[in-house]
PDB file of N, CA and C in Angstrom:
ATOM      1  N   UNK A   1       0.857  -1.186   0.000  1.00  0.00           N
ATOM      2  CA  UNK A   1       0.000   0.000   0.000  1.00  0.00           C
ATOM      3  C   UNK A   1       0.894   1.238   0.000  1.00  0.00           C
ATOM      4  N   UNK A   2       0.657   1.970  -0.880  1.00  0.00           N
ATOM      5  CA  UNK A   2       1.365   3.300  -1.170  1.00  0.00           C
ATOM      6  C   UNK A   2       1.257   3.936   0.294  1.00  0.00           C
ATOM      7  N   UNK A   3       2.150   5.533   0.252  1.00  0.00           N
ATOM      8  CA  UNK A   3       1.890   6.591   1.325  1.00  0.00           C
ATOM      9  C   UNK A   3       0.978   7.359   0.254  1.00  0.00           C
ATOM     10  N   UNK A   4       0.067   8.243   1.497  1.00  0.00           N
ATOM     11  CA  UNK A   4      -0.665   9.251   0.845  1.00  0.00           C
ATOM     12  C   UNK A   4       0.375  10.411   0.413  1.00  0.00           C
ATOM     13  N   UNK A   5      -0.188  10.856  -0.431  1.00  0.00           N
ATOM     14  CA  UNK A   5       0.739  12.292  -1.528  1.00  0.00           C
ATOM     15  C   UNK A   5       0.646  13.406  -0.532  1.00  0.00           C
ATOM     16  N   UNK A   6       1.486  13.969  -0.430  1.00  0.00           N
ATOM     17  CA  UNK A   6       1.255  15.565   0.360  1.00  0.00           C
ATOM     18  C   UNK A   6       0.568  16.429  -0.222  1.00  0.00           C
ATOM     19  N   UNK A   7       0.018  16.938   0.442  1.00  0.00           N
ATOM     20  CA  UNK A   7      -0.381  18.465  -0.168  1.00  0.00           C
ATOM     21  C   UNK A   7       0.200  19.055  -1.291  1.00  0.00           C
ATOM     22  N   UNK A   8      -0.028  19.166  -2.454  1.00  0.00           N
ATOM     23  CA  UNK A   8       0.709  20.530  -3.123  1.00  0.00           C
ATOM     24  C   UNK A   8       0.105  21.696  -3.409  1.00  0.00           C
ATOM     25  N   UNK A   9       1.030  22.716  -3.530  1.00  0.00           N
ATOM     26  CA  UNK A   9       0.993  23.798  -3.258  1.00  0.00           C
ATOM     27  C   UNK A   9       0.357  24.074  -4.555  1.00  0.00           C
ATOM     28  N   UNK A  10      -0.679  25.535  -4.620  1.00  0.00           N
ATOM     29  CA  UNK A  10      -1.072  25.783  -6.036  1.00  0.00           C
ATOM     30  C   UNK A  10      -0.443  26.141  -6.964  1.00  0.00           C
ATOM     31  N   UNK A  11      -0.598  25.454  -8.503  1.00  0.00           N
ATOM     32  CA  UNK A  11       0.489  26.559  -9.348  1.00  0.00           C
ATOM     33  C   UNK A  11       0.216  27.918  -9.699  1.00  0.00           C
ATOM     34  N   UNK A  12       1.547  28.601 -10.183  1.00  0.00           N
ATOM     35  CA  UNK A  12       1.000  29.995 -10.509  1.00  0.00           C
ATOM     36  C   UNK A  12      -0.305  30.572 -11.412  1.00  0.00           C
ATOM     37  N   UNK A  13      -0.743  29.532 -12.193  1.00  0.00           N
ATOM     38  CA  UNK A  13      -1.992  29.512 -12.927  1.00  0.00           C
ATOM     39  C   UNK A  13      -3.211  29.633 -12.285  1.00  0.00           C
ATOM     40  N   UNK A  14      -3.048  28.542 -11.080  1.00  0.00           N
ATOM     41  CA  UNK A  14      -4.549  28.631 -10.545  1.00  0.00           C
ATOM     42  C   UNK A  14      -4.679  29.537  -9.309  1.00  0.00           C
ATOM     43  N   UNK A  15      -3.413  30.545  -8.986  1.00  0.00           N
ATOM     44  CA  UNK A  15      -3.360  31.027  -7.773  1.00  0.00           C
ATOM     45  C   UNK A  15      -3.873  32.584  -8.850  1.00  0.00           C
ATOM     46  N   UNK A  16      -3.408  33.173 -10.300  1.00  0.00           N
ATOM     47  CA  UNK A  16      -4.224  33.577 -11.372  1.00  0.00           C
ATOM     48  C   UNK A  16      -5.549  33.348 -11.541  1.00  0.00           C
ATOM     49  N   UNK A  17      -5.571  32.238 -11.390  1.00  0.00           N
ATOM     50  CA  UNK A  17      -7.690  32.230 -11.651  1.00  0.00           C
ATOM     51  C   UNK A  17      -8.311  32.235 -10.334  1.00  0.00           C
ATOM     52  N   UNK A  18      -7.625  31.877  -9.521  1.00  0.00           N
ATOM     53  CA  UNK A  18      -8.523  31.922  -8.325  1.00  0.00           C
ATOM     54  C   UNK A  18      -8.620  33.561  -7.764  1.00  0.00           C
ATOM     55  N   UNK A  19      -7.469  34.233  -8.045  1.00  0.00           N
ATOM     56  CA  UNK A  19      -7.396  35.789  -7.933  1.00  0.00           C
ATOM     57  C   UNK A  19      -8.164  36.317  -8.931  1.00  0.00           C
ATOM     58  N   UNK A  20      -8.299  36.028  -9.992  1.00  0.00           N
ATOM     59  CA  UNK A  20      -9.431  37.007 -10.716  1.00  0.00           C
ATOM     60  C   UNK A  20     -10.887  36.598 -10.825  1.00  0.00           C
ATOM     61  N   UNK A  21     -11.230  35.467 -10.602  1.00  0.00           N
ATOM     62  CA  UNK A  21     -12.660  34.825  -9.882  1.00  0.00           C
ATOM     63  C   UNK A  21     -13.052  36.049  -8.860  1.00  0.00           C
ATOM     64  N   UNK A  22     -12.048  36.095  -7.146  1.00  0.00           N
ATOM     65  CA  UNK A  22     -12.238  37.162  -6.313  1.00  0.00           C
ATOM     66  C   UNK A  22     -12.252  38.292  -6.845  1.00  0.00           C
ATOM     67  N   UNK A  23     -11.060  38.475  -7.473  1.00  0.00           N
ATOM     68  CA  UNK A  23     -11.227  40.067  -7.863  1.00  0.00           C
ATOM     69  C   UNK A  23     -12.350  40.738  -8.749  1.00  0.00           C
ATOM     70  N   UNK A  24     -12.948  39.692  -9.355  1.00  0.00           N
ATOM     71  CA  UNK A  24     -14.377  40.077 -10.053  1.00  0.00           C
ATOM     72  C   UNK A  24     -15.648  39.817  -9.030  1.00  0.00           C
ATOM     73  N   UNK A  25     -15.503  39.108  -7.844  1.00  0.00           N
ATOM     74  CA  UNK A  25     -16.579  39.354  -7.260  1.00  0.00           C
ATOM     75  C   UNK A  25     -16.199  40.435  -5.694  1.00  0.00           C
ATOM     76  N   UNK A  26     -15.490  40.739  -5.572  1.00  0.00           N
ATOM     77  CA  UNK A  26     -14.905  42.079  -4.732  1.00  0.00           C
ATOM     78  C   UNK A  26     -13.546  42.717  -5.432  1.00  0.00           C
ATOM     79  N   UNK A  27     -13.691  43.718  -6.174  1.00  0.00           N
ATOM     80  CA  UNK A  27     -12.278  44.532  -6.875  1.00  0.00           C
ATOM     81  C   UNK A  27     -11.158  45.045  -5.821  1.00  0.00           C
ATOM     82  N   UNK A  28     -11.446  45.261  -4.747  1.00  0.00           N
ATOM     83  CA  UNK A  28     -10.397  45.489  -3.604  1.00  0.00           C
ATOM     84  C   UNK A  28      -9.556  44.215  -2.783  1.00  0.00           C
ATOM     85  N   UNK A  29      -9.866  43.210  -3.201  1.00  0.00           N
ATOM     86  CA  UNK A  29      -9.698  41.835  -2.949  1.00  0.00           C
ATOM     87  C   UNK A  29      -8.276  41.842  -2.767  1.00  0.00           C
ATOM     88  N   UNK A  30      -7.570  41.263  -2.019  1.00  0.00           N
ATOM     89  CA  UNK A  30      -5.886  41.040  -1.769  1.00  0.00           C
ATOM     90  C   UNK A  30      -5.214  39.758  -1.560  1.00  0.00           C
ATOM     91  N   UNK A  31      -4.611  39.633  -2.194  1.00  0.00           N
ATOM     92  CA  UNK A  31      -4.001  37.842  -1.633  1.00  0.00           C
ATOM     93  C   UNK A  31      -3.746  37.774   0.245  1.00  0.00           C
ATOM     94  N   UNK A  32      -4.070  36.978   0.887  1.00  0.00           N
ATOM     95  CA  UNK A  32      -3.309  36.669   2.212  1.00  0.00           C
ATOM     96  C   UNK A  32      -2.521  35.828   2.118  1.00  0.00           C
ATOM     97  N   UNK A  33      -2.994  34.836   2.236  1.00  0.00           N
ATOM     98  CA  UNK A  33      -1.694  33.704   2.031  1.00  0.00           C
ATOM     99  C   UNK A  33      -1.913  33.052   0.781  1.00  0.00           C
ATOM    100  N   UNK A  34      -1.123  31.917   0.785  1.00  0.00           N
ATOM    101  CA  UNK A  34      -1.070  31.241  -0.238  1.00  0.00           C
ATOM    102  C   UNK A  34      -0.272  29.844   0.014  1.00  0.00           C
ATOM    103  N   UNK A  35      -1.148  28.268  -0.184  1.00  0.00           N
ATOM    104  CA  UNK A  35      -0.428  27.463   0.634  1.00  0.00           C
ATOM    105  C   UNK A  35      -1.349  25.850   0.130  1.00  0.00           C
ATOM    106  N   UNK A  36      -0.814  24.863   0.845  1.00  0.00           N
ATOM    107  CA  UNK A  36      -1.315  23.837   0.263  1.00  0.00           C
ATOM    108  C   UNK A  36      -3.239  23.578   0.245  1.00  0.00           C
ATOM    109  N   UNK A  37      -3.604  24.427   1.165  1.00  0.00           N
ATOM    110  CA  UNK A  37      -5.077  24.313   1.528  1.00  0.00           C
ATOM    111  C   UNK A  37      -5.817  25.475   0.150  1.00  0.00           C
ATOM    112  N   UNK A  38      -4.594  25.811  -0.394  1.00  0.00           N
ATOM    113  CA  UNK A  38      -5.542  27.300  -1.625  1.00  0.00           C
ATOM    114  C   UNK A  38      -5.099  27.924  -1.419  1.00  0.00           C
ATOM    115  N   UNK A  39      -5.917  29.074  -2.111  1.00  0.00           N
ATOM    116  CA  UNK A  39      -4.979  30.826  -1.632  1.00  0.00           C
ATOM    117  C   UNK A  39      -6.568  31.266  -0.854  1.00  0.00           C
ATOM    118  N   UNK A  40      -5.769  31.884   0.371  1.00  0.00           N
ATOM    119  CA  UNK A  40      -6.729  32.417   1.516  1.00  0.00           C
ATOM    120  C   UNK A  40      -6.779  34.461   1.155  1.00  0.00           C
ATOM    121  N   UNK A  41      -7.788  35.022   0.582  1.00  0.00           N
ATOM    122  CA  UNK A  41      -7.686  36.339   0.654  1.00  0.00           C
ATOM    123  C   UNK A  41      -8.439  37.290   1.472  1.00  0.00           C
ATOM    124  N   UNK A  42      -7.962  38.259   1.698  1.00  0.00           N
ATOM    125  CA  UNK A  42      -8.273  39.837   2.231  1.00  0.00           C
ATOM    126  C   UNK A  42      -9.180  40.620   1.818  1.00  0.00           C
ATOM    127  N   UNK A  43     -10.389  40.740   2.349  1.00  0.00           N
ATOM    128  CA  UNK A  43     -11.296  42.044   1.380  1.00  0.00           C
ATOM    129  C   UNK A  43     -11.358  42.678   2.553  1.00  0.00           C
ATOM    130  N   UNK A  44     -10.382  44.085   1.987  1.00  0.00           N
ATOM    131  CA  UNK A  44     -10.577  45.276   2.706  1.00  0.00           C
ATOM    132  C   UNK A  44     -11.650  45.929   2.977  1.00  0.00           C
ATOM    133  N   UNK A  45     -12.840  45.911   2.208  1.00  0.00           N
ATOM    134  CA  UNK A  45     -14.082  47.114   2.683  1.00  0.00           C
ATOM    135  C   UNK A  45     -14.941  46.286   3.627  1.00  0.00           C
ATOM    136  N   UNK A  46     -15.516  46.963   4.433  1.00  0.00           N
ATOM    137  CA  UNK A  46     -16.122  46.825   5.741  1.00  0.00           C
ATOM    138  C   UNK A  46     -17.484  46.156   5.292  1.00  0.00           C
ATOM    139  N   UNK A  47     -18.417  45.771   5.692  1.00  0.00           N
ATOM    140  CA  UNK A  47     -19.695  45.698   6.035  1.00  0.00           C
ATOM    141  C   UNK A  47     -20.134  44.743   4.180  1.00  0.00           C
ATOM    142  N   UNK A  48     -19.243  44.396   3.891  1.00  0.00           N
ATOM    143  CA  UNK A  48     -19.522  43.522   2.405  1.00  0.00           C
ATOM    144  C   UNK A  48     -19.870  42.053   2.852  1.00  0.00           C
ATOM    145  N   UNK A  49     -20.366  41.881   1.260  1.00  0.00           N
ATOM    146  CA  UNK A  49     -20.872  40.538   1.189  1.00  0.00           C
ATOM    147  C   UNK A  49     -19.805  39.346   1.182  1.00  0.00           C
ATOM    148  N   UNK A  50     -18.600  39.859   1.216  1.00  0.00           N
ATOM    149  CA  UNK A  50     -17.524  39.096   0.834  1.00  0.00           C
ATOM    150  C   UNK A  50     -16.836  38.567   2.071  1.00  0.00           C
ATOM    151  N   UNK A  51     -17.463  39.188   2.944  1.00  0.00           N
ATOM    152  CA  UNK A  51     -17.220  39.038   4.504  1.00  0.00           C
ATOM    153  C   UNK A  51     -17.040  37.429   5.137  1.00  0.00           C
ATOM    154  N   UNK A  52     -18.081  36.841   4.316  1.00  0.00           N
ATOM    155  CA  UNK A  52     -18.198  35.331   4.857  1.00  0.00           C
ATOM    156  C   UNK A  52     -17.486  34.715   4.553  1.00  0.00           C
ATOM    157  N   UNK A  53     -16.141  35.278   3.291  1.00  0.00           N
ATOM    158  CA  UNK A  53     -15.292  34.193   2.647  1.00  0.00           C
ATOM    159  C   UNK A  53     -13.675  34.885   3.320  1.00  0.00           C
ATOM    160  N   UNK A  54     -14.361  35.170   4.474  1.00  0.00           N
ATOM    161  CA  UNK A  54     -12.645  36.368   5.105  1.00  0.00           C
ATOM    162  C   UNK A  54     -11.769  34.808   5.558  1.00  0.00           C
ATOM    163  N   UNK A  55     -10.477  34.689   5.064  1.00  0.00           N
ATOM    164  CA  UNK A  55      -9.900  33.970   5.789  1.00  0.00           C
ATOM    165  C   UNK A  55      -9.923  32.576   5.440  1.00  0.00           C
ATOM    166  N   UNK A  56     -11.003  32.108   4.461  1.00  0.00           N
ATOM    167  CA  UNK A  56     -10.895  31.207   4.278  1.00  0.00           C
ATOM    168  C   UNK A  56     -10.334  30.342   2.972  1.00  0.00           C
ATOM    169  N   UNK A  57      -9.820  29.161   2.860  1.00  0.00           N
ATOM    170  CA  UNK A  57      -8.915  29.374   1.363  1.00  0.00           C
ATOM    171  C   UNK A  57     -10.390  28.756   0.246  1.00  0.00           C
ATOM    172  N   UNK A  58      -9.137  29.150  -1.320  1.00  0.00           N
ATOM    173  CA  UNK A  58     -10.488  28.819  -2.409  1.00  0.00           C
ATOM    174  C   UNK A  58      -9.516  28.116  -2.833  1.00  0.00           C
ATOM    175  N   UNK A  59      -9.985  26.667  -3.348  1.00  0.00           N
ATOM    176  CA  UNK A  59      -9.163  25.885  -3.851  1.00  0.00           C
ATOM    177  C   UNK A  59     -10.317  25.699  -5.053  1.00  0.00           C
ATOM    178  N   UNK A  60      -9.481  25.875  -6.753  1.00  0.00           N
ATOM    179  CA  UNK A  60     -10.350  25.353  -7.718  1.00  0.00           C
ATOM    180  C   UNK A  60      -9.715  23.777  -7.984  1.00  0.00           C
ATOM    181  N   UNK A  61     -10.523  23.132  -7.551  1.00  0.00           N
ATOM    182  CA  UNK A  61      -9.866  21.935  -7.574  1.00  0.00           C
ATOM    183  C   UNK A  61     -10.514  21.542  -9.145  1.00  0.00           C
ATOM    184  N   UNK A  62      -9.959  20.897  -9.808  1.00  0.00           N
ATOM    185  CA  UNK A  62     -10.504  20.231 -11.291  1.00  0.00           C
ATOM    186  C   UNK A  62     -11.149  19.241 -10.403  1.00  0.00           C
ATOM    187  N   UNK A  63     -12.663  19.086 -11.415  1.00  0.00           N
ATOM    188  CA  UNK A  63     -13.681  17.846 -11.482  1.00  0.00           C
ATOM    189  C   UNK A  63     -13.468  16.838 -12.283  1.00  0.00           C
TER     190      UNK A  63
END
């Protein structure tokens, strides 16, 4: 029985689409991190709808 695969990290392509996905649904949008779980971003303006996705990562995983 094999070991399970580690995590990898996103490539620069999808850390690109996953930033302009956000940046088209909040334009002030900022990278935070970036890491094996996705890229986790920053929306600076207050009291938005974008609020619920603070902190958490977006992974486009292929189907």
């Amino acid at each position: 029985m094999g070991k399970p695969l580690a995590p990898s990290m996103p490539t620069p392509k999808q850390i690109e689409q996953a930033f302009s996905a956000a940046k088209e649904l909040c334009p002030g949008v900022r990278i935070k991190a970036i890491g094996p779980d996705g890229v986790s971003f920053e929306y600076p303006e207050e009291n938005s709808a974008a609020g619920e996705w603070e902190g958490k990562p977006f992974s486009g995983a292929a189907e």
